[in-house]
N, C-alpha and C. Protein backbone atom coordinates (compact mmCIF):
# COMPACT_ATOMS: atom_id res chain seq x y z
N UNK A 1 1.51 -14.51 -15.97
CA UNK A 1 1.86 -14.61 -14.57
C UNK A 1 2.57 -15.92 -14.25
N UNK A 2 2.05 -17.36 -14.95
CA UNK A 2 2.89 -18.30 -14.61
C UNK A 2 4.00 -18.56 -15.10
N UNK A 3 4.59 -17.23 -15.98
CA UNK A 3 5.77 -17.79 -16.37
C UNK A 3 6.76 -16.96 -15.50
N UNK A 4 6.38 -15.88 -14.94
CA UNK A 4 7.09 -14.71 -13.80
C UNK A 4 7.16 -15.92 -12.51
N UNK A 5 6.26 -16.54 -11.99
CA UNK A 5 5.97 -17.41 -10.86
C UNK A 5 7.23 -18.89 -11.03
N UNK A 6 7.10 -19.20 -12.72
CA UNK A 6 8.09 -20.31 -12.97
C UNK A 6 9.20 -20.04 -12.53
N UNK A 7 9.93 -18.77 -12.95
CA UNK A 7 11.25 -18.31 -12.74
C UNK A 7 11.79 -18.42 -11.29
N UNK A 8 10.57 -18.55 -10.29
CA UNK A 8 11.20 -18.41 -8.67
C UNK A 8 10.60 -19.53 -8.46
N UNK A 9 10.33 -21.06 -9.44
CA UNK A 9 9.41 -21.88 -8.65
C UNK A 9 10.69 -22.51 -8.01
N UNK A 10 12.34 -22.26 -7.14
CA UNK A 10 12.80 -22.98 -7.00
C UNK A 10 12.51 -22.97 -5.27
N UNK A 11 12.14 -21.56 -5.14
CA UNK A 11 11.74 -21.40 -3.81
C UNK A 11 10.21 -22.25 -3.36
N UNK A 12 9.30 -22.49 -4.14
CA UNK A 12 8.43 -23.23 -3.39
C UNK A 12 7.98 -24.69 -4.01
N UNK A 13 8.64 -24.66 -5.11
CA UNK A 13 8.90 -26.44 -6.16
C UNK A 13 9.90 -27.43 -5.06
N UNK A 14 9.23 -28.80 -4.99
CA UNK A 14 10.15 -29.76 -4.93
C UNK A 14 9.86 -31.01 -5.21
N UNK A 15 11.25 -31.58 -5.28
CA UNK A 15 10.97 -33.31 -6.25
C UNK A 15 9.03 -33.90 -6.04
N UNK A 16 8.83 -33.69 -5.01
CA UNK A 16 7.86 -34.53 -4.51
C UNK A 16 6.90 -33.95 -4.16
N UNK A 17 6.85 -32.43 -4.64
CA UNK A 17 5.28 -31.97 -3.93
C UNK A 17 5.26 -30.66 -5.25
N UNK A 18 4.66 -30.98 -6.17
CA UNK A 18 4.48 -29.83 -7.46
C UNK A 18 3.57 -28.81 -7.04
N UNK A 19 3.98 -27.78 -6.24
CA UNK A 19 2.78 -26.65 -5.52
C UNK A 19 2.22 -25.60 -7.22
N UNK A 20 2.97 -25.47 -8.31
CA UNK A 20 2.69 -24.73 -8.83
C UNK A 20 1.59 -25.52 -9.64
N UNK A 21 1.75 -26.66 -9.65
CA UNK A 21 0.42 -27.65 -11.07
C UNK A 21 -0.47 -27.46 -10.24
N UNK A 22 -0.71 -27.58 -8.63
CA UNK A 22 -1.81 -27.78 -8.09
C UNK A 22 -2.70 -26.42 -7.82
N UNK A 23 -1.78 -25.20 -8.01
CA UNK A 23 -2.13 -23.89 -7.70
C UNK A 23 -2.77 -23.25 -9.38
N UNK A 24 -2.09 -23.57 -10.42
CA UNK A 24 -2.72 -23.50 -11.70
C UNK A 24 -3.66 -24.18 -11.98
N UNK A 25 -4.12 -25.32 -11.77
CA UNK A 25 -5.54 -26.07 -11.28
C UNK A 25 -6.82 -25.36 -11.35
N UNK A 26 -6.35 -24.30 -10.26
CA UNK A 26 -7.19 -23.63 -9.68
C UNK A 26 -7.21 -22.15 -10.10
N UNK A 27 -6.04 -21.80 -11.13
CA UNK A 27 -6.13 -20.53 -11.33
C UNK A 27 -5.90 -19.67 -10.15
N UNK A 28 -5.16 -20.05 -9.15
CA UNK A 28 -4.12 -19.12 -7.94
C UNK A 28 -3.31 -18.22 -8.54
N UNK A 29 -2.80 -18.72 -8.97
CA UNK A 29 -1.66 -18.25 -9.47
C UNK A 29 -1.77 -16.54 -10.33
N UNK A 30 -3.05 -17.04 -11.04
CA UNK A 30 -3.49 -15.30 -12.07
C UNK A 30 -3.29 -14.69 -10.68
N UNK A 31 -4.75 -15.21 -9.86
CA UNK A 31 -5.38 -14.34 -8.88
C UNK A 31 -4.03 -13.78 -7.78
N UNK A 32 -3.20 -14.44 -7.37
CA UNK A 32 -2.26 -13.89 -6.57
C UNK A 32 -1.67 -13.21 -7.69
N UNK A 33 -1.09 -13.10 -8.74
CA UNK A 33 -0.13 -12.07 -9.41
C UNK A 33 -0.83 -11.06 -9.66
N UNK A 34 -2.66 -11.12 -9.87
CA UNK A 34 -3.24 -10.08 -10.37
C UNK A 34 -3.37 -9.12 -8.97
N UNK A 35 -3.70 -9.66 -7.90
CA UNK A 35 -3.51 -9.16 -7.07
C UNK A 35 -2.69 -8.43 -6.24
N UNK A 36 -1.76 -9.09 -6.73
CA UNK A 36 -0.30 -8.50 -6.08
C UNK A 36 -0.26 -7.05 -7.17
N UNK A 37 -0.26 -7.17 -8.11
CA UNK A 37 -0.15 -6.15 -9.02
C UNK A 37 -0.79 -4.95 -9.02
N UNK A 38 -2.49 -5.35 -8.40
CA UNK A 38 -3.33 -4.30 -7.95
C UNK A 38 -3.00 -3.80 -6.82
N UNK A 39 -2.32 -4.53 -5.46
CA UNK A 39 -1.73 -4.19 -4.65
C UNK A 39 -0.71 -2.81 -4.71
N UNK A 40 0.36 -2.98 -5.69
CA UNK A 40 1.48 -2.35 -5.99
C UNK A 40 0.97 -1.14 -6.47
N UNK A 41 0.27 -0.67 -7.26
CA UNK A 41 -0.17 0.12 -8.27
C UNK A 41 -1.05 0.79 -7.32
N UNK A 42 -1.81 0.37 -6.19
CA UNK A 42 -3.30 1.46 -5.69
C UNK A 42 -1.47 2.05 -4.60
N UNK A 43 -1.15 1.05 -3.93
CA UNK A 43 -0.20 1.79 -3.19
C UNK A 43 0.67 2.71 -4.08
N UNK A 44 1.22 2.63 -4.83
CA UNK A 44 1.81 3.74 -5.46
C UNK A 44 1.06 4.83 -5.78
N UNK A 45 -0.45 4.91 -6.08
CA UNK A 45 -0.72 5.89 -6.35
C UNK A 45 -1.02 6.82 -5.12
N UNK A 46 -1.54 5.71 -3.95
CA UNK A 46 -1.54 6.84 -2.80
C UNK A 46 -0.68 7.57 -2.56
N UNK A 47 0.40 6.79 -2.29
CA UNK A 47 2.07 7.52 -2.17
C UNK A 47 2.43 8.77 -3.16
N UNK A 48 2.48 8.74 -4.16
CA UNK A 48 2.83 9.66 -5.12
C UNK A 48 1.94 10.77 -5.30
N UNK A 49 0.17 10.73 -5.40
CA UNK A 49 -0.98 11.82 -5.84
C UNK A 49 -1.71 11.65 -4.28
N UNK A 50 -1.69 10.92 -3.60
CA UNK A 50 -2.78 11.03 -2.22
C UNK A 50 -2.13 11.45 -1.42
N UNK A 51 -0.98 11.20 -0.48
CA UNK A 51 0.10 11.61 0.22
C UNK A 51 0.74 13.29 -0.78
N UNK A 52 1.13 12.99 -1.48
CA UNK A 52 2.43 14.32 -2.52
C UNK A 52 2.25 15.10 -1.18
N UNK A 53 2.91 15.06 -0.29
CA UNK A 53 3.17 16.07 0.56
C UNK A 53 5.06 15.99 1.02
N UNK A 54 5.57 17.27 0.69
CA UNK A 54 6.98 17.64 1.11
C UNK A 54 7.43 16.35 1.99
N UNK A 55 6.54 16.07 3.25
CA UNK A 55 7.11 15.93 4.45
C UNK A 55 7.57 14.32 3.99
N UNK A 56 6.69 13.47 3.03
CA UNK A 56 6.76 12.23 2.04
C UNK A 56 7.61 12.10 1.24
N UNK A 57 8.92 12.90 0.65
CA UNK A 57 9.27 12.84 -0.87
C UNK A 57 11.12 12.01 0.02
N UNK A 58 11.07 11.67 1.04
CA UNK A 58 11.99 11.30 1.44
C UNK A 58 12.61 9.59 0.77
N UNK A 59 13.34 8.94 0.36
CA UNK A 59 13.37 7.59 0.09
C UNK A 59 13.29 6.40 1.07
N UNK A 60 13.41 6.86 2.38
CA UNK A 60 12.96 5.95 3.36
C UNK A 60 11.15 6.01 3.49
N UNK A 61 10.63 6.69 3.33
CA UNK A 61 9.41 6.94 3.31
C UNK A 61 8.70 6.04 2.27
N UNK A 62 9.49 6.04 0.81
CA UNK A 62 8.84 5.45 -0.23
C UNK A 62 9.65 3.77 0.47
N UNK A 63 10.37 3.48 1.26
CA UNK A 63 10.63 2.27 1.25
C UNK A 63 9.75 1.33 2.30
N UNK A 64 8.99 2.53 3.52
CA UNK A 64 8.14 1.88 3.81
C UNK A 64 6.65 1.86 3.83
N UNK A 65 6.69 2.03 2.40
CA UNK A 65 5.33 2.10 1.40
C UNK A 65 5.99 0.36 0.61
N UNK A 66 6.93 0.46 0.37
CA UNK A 66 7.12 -0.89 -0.52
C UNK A 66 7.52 -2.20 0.46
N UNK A 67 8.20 -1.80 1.32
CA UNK A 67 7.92 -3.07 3.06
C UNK A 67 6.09 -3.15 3.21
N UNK A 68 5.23 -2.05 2.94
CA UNK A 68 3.78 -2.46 2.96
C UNK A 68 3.50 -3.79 2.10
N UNK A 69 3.48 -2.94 0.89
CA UNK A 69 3.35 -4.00 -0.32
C UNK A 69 4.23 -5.27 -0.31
N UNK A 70 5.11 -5.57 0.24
CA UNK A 70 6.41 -6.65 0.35
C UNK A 70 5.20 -7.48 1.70
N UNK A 71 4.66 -6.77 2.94
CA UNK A 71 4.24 -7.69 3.55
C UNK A 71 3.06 -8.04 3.50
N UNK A 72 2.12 -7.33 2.74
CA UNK A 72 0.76 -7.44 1.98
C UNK A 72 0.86 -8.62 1.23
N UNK A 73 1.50 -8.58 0.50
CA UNK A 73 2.04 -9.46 -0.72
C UNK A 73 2.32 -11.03 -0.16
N UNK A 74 3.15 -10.45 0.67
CA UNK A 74 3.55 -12.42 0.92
C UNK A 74 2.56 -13.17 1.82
N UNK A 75 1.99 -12.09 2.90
CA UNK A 75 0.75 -12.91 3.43
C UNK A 75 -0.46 -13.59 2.92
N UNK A 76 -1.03 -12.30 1.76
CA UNK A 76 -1.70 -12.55 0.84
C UNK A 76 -1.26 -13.92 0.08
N UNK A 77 -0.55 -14.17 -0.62
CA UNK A 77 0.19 -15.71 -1.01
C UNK A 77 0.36 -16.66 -0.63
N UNK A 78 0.75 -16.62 0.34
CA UNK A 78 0.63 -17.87 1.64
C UNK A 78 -0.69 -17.87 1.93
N UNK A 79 -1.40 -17.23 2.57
CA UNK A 79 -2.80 -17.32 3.01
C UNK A 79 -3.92 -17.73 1.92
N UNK A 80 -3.28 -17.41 0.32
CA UNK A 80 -4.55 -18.45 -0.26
C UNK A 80 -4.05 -19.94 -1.11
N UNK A 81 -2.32 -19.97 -1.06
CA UNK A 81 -2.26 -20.99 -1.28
C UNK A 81 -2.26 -22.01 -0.16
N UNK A 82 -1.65 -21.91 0.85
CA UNK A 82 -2.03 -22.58 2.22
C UNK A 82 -3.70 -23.07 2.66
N UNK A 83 -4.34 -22.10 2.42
CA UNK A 83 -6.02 -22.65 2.84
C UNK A 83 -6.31 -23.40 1.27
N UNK A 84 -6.32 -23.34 0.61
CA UNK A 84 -6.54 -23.87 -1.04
C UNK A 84 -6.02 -25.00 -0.96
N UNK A 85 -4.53 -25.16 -0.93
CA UNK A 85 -3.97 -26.70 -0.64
C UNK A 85 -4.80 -27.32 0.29
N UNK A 86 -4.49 -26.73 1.29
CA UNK A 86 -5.06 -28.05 2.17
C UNK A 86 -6.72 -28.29 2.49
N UNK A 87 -7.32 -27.31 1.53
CA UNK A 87 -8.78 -27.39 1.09
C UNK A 87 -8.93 -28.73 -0.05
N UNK A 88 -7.62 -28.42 -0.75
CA UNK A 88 -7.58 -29.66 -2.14
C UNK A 88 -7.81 -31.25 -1.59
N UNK A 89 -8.53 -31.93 -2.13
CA UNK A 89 -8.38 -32.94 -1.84
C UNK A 89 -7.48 -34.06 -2.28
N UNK A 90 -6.73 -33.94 -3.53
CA UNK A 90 -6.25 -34.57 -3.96
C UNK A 90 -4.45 -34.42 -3.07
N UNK A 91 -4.31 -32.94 -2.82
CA UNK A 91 -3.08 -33.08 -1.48
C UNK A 91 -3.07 -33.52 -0.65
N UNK A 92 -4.34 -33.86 0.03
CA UNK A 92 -4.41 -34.70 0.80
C UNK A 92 -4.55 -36.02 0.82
N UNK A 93 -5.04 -36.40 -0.25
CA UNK A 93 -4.77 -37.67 -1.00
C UNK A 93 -2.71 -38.01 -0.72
N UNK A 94 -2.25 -36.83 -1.51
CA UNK A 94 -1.00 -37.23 -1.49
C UNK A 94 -0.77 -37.13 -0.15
N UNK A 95 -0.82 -36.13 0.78
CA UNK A 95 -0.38 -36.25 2.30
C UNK A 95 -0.57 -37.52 3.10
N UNK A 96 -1.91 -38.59 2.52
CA UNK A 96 -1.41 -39.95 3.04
C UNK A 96 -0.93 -40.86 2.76
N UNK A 97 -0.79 -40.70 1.44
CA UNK A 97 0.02 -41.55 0.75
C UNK A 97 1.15 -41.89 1.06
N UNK A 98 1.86 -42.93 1.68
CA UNK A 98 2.93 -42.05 2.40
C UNK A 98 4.55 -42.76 1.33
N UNK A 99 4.08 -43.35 0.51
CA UNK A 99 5.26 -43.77 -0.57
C UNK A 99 5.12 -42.39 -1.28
N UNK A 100 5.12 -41.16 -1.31
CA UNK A 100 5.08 -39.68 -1.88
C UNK A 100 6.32 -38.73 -1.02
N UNK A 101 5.81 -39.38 0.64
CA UNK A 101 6.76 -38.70 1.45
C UNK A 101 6.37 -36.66 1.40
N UNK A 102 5.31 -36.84 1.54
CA UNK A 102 4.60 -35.68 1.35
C UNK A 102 3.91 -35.38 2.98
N UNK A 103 4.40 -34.29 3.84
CA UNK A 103 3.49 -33.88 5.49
C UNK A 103 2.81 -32.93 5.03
N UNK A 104 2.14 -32.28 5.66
CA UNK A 104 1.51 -30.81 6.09
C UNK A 104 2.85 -30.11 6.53
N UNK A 105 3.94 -30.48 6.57
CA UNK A 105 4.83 -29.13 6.71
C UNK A 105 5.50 -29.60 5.36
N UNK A 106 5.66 -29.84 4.77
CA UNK A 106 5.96 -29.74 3.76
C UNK A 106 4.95 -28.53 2.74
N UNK A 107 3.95 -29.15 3.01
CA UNK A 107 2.94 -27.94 2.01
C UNK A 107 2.88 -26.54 2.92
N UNK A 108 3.16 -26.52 4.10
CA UNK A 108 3.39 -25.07 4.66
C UNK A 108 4.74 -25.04 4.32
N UNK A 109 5.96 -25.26 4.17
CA UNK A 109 6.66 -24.90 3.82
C UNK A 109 6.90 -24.41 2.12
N UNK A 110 6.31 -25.33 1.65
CA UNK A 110 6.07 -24.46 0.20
C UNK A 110 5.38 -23.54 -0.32
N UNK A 111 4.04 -23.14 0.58
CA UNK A 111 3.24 -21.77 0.89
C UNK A 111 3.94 -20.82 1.17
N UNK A 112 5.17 -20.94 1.90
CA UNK A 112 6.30 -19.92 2.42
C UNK A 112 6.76 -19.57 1.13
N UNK A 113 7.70 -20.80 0.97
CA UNK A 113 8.27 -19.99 -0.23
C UNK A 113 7.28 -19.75 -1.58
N UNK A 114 6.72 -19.99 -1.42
CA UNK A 114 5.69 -19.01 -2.95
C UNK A 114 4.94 -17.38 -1.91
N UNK A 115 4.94 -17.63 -0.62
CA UNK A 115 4.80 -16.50 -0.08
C UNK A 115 5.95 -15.15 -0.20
N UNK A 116 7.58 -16.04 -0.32
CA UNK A 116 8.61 -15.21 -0.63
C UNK A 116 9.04 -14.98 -2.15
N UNK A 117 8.27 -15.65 -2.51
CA UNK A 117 8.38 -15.50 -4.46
C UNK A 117 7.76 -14.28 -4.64
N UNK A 118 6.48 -14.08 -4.21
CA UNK A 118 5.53 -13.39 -4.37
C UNK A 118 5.66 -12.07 -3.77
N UNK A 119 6.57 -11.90 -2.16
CA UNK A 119 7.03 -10.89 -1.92
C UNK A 119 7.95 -9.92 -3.32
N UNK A 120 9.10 -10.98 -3.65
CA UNK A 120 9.92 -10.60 -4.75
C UNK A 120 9.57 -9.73 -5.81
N UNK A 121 8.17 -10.59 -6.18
CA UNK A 121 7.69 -10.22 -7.64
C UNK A 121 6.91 -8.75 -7.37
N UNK A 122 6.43 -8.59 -5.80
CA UNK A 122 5.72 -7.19 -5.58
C UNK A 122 6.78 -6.35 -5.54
N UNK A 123 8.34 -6.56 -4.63
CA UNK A 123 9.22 -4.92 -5.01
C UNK A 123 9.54 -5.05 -6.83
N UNK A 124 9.33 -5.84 -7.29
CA UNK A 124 9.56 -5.43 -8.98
C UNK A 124 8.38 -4.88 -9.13
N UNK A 125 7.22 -5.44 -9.06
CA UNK A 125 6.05 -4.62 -9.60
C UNK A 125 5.69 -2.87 -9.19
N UNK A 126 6.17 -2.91 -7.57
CA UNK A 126 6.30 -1.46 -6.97
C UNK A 126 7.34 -0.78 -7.60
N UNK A 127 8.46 -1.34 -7.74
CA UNK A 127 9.44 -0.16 -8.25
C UNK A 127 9.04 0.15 -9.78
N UNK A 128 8.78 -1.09 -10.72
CA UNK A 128 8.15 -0.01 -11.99
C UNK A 128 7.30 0.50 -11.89
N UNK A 129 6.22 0.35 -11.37
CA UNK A 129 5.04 0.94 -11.09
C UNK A 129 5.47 2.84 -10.78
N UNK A 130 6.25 2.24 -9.59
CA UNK A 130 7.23 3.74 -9.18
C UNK A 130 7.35 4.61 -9.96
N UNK A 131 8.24 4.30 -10.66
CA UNK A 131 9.00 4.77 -12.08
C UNK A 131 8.16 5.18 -13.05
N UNK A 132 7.27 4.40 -13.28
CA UNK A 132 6.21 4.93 -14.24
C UNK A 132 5.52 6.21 -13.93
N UNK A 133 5.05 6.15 -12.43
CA UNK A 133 3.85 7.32 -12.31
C UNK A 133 4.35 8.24 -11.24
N UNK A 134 6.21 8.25 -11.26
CA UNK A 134 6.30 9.24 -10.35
C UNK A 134 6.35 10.87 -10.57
N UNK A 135 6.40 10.63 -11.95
CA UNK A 135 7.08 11.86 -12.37
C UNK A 135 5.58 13.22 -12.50
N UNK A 136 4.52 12.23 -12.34
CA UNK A 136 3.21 13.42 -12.41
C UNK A 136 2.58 14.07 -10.85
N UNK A 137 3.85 13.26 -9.89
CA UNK A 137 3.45 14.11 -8.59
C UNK A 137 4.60 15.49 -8.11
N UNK A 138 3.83 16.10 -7.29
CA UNK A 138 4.72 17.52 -7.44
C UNK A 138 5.80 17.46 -6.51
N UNK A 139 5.47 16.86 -5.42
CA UNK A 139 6.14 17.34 -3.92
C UNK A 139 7.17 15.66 -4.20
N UNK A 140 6.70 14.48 -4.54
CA UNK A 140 7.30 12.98 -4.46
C UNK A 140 8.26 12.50 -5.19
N UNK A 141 8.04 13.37 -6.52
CA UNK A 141 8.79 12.86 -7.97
C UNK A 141 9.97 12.34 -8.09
N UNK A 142 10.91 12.99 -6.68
CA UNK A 142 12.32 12.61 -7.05
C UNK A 142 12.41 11.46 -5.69
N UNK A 143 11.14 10.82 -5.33
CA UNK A 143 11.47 10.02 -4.08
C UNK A 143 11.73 8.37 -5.14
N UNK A 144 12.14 7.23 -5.13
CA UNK A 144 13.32 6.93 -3.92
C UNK A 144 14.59 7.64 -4.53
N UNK A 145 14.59 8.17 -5.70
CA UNK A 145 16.21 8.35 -6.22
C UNK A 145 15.77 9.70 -7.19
C-alpha cells in the first residue's frame, strides 16, 4: 500500500511537512488502503449480485456506485489522517516550532490531498474490482461498458 500511496505522495508531500513518515508511524496508511479496498469490493458486490436488477445495468448507475466509493474514500482519509496528525504529538511539536514553518492549515491541507490520493486509488480499485466480478451477475454484466 505504501508504495501505491508513494506514487501520489505529490498531492499531500511537501518540503517541510513529511505527512506520509508520520502516517506510516502509525500504520495509516495499511489501514486507509485496506480499507479503501474493502470499501470498493463490498460496494461492487452489492451493485453487481445484491442490486442485478434490469432497472441497474445502466453505466450511469454503476458511476454512481463509484462517486459512493470516490466520496467514502476521501472522507474516510482525511478524517483519520487529520484527527491522527493532530492527535500526534510530535506535529505539534513541529507546528510550534516555528523555524519548520509548519500551521494547522498546512496539515489540513495535506489531509486533503492524501484525502484526493485516496479518492484516486478507490476508482482504480472499483473499476478492477468491476471487471473482475462483473461477469457472474445476470441482469449488470455489461454495466459500465
Amino acid at each position: 500500500m505504501e508504495t501505491i500511496y508513494g506514487w501520489l505522495s505529490f498531492l499531500y508531500e511537501t518540503d517541510y511537512f513529511p505527512t506520509l513518515a508520520f502516517l506510516q508511524e502509525s500504520n495509516l496508511i495499511q489501514i486507509i488502503g485496506i480499507s479503501t479496498l474493502i470499501i470498493a469490493i463490498v460496494v461492487c458486490v452489492v451493485y453487481y449480485y445484491a442490486l442485478n436488477h434490469t432497472r441497474w445495468n445502466r453505466w450511469w448507475h454503476w458511476l454512481i456506485f463509484l462517486l459512493g466509493v470516490v466520496a467514502i474514500s476521501f472522507f474516510l482519509a482525511f478524517g483519520i489522517s487529520h484527527s491522527n496528525l493532530l492527535a500526534n504529538d510530535s506535529v505539534w511539536g513541529a507546528i510550534y516550532d516555528r523555524s519548520l514553518n509548519i500551521t494547522t492549515y498546512t496539515v489540513y491541507y495535506a489531509c486533503l490531498g492524501l484525502g484526493f490520493a485516496n479518492a484516486f486509488i478507490s476508482i482504480v480499485f472499483f473499476t478492477i474490482c468491476s471487471f473482475i466480478i462483473k461477469w457472474g451477475s445476470h441482469n449488470c454484466k455489461h454495466s459500465p461498458f
